[in-house]
Protein backbone atom coordinates (compact mmCIF):
# COMPACT_ATOMS: atom_id res chain seq x y z
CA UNK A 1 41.97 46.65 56.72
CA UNK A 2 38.85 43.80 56.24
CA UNK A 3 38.61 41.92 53.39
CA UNK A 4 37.63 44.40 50.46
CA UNK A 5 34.87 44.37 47.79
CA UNK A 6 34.67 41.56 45.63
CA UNK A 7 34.16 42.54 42.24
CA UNK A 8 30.96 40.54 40.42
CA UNK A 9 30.52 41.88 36.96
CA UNK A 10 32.18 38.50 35.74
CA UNK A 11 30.57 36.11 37.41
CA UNK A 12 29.96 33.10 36.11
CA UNK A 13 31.36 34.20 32.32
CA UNK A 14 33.08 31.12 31.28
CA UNK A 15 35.15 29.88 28.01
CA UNK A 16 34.79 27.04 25.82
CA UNK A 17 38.63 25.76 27.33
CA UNK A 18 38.31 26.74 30.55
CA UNK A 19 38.59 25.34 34.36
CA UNK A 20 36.56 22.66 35.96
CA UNK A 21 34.99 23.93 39.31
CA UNK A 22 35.76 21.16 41.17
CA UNK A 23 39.62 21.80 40.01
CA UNK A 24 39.57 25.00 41.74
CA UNK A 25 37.54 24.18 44.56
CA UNK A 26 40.90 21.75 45.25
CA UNK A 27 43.13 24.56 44.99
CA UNK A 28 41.75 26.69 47.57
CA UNK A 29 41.01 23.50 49.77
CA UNK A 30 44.51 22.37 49.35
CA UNK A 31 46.39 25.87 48.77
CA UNK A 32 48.81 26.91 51.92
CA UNK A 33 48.65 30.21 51.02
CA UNK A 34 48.06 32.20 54.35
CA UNK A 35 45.59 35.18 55.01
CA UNK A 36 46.62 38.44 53.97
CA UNK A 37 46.82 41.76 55.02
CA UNK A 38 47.67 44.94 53.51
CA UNK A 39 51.53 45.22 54.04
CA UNK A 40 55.09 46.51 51.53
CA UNK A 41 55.43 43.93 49.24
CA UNK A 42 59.19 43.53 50.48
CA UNK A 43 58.06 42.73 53.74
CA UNK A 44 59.11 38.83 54.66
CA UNK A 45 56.16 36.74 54.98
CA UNK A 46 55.05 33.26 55.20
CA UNK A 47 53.62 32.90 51.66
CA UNK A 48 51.70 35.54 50.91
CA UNK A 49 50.08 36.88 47.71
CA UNK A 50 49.91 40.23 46.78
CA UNK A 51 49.19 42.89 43.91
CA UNK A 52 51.97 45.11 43.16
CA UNK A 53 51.59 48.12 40.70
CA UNK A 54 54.68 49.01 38.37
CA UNK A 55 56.68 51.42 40.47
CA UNK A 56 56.59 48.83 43.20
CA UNK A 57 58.30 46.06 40.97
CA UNK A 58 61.21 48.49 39.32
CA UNK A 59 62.47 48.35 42.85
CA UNK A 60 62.15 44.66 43.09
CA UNK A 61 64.10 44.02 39.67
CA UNK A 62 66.09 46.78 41.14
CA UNK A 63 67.15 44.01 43.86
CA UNK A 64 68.09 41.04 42.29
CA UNK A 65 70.85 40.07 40.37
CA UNK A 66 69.63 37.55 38.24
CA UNK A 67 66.41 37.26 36.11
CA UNK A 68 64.70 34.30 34.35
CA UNK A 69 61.32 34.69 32.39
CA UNK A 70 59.26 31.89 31.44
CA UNK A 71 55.84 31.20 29.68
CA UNK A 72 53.21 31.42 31.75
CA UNK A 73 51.38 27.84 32.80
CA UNK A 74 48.40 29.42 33.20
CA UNK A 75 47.69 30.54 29.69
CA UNK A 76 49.86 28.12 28.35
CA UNK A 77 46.77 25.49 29.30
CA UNK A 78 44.04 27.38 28.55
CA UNK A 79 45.98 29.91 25.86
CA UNK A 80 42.97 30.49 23.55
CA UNK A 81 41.22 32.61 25.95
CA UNK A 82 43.00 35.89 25.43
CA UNK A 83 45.64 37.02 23.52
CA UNK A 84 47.54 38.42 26.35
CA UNK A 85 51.26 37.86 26.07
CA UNK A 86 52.78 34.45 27.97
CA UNK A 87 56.05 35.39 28.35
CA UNK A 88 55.83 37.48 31.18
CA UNK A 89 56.43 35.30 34.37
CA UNK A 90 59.50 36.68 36.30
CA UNK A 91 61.56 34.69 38.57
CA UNK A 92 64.60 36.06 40.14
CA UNK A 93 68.38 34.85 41.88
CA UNK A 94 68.04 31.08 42.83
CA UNK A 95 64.13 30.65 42.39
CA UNK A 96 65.11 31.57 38.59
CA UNK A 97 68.22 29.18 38.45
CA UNK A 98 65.52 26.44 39.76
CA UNK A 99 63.39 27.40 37.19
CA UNK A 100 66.08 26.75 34.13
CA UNK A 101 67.19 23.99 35.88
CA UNK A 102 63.58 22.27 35.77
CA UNK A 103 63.50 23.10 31.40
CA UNK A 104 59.89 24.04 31.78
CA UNK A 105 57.86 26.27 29.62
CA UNK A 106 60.67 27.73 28.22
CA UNK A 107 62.36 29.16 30.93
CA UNK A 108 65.75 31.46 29.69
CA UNK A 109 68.00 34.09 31.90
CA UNK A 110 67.36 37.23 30.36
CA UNK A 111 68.96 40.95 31.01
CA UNK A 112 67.24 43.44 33.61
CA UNK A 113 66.02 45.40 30.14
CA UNK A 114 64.72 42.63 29.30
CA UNK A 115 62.89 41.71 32.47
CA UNK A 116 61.68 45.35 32.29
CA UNK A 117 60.06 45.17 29.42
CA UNK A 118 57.90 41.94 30.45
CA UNK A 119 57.00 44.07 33.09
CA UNK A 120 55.79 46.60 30.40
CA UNK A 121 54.26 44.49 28.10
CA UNK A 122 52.07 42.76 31.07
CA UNK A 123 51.05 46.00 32.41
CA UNK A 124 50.21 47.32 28.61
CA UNK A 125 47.97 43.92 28.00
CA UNK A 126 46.00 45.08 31.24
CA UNK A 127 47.15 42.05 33.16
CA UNK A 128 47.78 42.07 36.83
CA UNK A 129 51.39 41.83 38.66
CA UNK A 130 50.82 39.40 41.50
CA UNK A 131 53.88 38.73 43.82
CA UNK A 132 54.54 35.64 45.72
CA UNK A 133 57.19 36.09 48.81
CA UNK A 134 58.03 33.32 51.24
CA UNK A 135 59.54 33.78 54.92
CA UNK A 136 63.07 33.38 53.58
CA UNK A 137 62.86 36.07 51.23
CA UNK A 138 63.69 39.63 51.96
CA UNK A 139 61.67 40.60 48.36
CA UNK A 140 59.46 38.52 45.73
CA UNK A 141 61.59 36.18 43.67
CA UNK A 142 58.33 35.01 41.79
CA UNK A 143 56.12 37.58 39.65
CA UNK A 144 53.35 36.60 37.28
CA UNK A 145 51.60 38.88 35.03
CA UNK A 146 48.04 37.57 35.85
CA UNK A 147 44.38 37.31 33.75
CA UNK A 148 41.15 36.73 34.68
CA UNK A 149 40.46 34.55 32.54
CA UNK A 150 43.52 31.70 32.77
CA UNK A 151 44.64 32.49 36.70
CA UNK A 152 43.44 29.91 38.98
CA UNK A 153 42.98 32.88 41.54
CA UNK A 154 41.19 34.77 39.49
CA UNK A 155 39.29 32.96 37.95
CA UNK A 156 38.28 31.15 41.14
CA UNK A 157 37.43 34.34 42.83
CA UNK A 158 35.84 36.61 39.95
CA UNK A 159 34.02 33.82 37.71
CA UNK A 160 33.66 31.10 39.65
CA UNK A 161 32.94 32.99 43.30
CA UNK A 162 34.91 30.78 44.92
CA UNK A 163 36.61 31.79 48.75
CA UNK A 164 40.01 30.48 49.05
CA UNK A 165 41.33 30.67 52.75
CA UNK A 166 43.38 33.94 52.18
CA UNK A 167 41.69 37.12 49.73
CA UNK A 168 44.04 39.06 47.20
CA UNK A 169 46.43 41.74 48.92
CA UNK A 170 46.68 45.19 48.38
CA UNK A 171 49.19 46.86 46.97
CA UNK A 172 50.82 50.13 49.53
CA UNK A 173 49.53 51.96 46.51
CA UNK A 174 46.17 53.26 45.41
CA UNK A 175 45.08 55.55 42.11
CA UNK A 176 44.57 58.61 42.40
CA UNK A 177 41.58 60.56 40.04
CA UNK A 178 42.22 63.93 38.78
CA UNK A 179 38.36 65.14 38.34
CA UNK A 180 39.64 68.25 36.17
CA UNK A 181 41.40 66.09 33.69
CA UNK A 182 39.60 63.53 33.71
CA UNK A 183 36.92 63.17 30.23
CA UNK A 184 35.08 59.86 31.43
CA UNK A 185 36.11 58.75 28.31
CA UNK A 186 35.79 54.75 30.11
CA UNK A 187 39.36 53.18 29.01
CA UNK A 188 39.91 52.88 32.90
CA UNK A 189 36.29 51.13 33.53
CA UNK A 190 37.28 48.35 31.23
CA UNK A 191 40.69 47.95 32.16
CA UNK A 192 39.81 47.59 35.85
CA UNK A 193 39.45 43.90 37.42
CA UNK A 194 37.83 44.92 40.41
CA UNK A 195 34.99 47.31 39.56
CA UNK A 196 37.03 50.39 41.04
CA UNK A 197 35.34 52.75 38.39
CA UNK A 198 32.20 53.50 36.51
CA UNK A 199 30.10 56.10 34.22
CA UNK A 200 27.76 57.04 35.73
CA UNK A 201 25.53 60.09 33.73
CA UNK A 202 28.55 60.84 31.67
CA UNK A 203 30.11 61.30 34.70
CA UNK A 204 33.48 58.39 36.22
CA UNK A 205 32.89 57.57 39.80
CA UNK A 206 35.90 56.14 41.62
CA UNK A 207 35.07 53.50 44.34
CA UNK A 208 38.83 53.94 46.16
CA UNK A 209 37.19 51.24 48.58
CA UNK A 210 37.44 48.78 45.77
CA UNK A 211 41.06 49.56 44.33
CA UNK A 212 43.61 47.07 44.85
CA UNK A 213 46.48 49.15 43.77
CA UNK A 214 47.76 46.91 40.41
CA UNK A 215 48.16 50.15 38.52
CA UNK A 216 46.80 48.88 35.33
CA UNK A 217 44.30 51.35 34.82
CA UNK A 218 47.07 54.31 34.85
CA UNK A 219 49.19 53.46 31.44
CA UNK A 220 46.85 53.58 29.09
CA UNK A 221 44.58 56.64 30.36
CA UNK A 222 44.36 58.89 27.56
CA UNK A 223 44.43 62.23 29.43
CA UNK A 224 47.20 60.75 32.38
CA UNK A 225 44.32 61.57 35.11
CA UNK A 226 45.41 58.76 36.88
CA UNK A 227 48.03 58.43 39.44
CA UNK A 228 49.38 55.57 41.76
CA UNK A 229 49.82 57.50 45.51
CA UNK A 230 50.81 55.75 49.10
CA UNK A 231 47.73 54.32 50.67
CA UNK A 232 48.38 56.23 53.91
């Protein structure tokens, strides 16, 4: 699969504490992230990024044996920009124990309930699960809950229009619209980062082209319309 759509309705929205350009511009000149493609997100790769939707990180908690949450740095720095929660970056086995060993931004071991319900509370605050896996990892030991208006990545790629040398991964999952349910009530048109839905004449149209497959839009859909299917 190409590169996919790449959503516009916030760019160039900016906040009063907020990133320089020219910050950002470094990361992606600098960043060794490598160019992704649309793969399981317990595939081992070199690296890669990817957006994984909630049934896809139960089995990745599901793996580990050791979990460690920390505040996020992201919205730690620029933390009056939404209310979203902070505590919601996951790192698991030794890239946790690295993390408590460092003493930064509060990082604790915590129970796999309690590493579940991070997961929860990110997916209820409509941020988005991004993964990070390097070649020595047989699953993600590194999960943020992300925003797009404190992630470097997102921010860089959905306010600032910025092209880093790798675009955002999709998940093996996609939604899945059930027209008879469905009331076009909108809940799922706001949630969405990536401009996967509209109202159109009272009518939602669903852009599957544009879905990325974070699953955000399904828990708070007020008539469960919504499903996350396999892409294939």
């Amino acid at each position: 699969m190409g590169e996919l759509y790449k959503p516009d309705h916030m760019r160039n929205k900016r906040f009063p504490n907020d990133y320089e350009k020219e910050f950002l511009e470094e990361i992606a000149a600098t960043t060794t992230t490598v160019h992704g493609v649309t793969i399981p997100v317990n595939i081992k790769i070199e690296a890669d990024q990817k957006v994984i939707d909630y049934g896809s990180m139960l089995e990745i908690l599901q793996k580990a044996s050791r979990y460690v949450i920390r505040d996020c740095p992201c919205r730690t720095s620029f933390m009056n920009n939404c209310d979203a929660p902070i505590d919601v970056c996951i790192h698991l086995d030794d890239y946790g124990d690295k993390s408590v060993e460092a003493k930064e931004y509060n990082a604790r071991y915590v129970s796999y309930e309690d590493a579940l319900d991070s997961v929860k509370r990110a997916q209820e605050a409509g941020l988005v699960l991004m993964a990070y896996t390097k070649k020595d990892h047989s699953y993600p030991k590194a999960v943020c809950g992300c925003c797009t208006c404190c992630c470097g990545y997102f921010s860089g790629m959905l306010r600032y229009g910025l092209t880093f040398p790798f675009h955002l991964i999709t998940s093996d999952r996609i939604a899945s619209h059930s027209n008879e349910e469905c009331t076009a009530c909108g809940t799922c048109v706001d949630r969405c980062n990536f401009d996967a839905t509209e109202v159109v004449d009272g009518k939602l149209l669903y852009h599957s082209e544009r879905c990325y497959g974070c699953g955000i839009c399904t828990t708070t859909c007020p008539t469960h319309s919504i499903k996350m299917i396999h892409r294939n």
